[in-house]
N, C-alpha and C. Protein backbone atom coordinates (compact mmCIF):
# COMPACT_ATOMS: atom_id res chain seq x y z
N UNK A 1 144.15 95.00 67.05
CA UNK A 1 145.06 96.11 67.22
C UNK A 1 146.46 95.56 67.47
N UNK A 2 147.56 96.05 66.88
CA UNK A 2 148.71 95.81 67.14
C UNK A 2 149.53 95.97 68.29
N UNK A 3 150.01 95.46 69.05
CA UNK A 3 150.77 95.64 70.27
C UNK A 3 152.23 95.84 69.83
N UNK A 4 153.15 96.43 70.46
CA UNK A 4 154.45 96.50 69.88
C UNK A 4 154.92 96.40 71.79
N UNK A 5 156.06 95.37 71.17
CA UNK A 5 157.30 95.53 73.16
C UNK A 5 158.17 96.27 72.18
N UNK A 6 158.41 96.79 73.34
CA UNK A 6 159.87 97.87 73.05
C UNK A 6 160.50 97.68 74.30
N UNK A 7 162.04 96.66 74.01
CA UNK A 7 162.72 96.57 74.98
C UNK A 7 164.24 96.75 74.42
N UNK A 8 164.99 96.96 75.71
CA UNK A 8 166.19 97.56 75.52
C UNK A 8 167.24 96.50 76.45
N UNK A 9 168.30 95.77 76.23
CA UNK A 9 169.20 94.44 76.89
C UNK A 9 169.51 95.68 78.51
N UNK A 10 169.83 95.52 79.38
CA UNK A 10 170.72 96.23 80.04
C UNK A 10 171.70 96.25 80.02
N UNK A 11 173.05 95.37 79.43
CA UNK A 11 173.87 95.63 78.97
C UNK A 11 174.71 96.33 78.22
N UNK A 12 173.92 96.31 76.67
CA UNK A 12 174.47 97.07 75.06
C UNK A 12 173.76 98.29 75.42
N UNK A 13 172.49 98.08 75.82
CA UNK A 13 171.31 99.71 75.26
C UNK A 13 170.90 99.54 74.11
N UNK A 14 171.12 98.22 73.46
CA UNK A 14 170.17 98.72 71.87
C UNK A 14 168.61 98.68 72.09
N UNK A 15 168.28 99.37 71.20
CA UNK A 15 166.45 99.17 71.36
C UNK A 15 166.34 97.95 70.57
N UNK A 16 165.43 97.42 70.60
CA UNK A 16 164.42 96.53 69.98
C UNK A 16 163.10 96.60 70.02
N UNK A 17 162.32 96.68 68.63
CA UNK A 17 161.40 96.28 68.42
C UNK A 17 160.26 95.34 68.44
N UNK A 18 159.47 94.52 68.46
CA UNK A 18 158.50 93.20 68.03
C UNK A 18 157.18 93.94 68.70
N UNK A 19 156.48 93.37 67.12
CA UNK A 19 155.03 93.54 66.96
C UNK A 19 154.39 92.34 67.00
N UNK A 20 153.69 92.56 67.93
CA UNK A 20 152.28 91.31 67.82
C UNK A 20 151.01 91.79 67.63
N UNK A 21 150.06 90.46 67.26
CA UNK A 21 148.59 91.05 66.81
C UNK A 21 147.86 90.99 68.19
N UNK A 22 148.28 90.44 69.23
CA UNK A 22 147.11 90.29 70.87
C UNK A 22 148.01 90.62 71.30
N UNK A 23 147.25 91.16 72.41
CA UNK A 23 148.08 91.57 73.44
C UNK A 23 148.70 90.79 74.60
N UNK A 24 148.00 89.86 74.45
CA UNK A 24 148.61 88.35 75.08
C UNK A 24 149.90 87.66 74.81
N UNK A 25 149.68 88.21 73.55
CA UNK A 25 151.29 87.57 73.13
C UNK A 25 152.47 88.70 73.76
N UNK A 26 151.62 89.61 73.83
CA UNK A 26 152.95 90.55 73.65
C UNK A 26 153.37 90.80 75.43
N UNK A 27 152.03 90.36 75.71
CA UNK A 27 152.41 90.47 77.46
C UNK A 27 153.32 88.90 77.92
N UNK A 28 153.46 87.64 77.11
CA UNK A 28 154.39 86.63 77.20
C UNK A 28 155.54 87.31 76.72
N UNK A 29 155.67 87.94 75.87
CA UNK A 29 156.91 87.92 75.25
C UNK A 29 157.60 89.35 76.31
N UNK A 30 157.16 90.20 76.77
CA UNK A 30 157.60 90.94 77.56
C UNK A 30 158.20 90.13 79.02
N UNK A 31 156.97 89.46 79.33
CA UNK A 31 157.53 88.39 80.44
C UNK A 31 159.33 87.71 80.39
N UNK A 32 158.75 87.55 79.33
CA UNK A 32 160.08 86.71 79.01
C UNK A 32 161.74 87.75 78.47
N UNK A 33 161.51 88.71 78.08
CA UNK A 33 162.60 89.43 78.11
C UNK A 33 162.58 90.33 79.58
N UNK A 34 162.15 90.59 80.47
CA UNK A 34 162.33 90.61 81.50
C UNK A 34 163.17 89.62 82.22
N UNK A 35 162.77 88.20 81.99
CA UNK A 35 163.28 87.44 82.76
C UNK A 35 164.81 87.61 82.31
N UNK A 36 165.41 87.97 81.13
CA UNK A 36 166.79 88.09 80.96
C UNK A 36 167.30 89.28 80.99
N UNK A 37 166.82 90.71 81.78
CA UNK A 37 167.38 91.50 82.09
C UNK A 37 167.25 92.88 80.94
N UNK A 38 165.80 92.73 80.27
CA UNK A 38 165.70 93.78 79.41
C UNK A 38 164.43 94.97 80.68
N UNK A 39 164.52 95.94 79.68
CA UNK A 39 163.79 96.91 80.45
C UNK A 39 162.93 97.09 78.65
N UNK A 40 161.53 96.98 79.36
CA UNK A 40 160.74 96.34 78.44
C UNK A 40 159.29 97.21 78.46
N UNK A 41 158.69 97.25 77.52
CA UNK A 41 157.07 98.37 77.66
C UNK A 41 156.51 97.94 76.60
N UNK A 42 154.98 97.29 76.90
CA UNK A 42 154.09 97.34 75.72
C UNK A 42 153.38 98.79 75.29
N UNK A 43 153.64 98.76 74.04
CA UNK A 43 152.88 100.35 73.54
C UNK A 43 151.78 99.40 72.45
N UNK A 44 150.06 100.18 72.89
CA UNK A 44 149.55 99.95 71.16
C UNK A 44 149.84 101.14 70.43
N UNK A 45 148.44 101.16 69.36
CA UNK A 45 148.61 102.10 68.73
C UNK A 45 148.30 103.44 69.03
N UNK A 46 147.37 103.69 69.81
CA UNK A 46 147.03 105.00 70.76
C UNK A 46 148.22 105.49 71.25
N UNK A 47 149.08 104.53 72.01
CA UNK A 47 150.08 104.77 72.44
C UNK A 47 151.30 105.42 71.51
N UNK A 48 151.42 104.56 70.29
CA UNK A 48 152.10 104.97 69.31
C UNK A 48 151.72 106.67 68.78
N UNK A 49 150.54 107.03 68.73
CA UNK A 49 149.75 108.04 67.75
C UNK A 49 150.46 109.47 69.06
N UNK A 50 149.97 108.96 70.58
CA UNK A 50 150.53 110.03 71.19
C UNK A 50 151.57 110.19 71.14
N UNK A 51 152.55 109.73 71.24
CA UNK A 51 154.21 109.46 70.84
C UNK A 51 154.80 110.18 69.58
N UNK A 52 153.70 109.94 68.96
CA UNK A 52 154.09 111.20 67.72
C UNK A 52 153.81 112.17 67.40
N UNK A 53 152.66 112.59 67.95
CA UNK A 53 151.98 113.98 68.00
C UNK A 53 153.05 114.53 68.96
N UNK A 54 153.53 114.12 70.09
CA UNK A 54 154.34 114.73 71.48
C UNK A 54 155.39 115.01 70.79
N UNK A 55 155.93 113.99 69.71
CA UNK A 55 157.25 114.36 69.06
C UNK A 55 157.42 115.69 67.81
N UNK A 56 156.25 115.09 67.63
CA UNK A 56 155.83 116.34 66.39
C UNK A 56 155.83 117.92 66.65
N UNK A 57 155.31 117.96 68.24
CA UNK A 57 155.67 118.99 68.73
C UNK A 57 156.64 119.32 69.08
N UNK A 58 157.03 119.10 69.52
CA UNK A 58 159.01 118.93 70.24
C UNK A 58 159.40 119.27 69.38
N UNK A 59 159.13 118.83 67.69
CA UNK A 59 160.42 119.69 67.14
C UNK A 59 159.64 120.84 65.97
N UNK A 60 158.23 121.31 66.26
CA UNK A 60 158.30 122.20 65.32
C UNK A 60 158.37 123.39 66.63
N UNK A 61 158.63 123.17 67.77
CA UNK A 61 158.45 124.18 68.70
C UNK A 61 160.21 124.27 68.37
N UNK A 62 161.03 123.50 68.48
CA UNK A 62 162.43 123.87 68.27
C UNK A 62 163.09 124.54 67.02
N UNK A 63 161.58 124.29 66.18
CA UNK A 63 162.12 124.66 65.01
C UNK A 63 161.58 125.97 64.51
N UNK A 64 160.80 126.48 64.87
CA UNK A 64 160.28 128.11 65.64
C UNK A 64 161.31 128.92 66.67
N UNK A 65 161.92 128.19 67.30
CA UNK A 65 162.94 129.07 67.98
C UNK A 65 164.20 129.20 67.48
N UNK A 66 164.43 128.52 66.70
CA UNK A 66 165.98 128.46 65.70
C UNK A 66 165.72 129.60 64.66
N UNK A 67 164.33 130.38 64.66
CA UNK A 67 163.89 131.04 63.74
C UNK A 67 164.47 132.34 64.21
């Protein structure tokens, strides 16, 4: 299963991406952008699937009330 970090610098605010295949990796590589001041979250894919169903809603409910 794919692991994805999703971290953000505290500085700029850009997001960033990186996908790994274990979750081992992805729990080093979070380690390690922590250590330089990112704000950082492993998501898998479950994680991913709710994330879009939640979004999916969000906007056909907005898009029913614009009606």
């Amino acid at each position: 299963m794919s692991h994805w970090v999703i971290h953000r610098n505290q500085s700029d605010r850009k997001l960033y991406i990186d996908e790994f295949d274990n979750e081992s990796e992805a729990i080093s590589k979070r380690n390690d952008y922590m250590e330089i001041y990112h704000d950082v979250i492993i998501v898998d894919q479950s994680d991913i699937n709710e994330l879009y169903l939640r979004a999916r809603k969000a906007s056909t409910k907005k898009i029913k009330n614009k009606k």
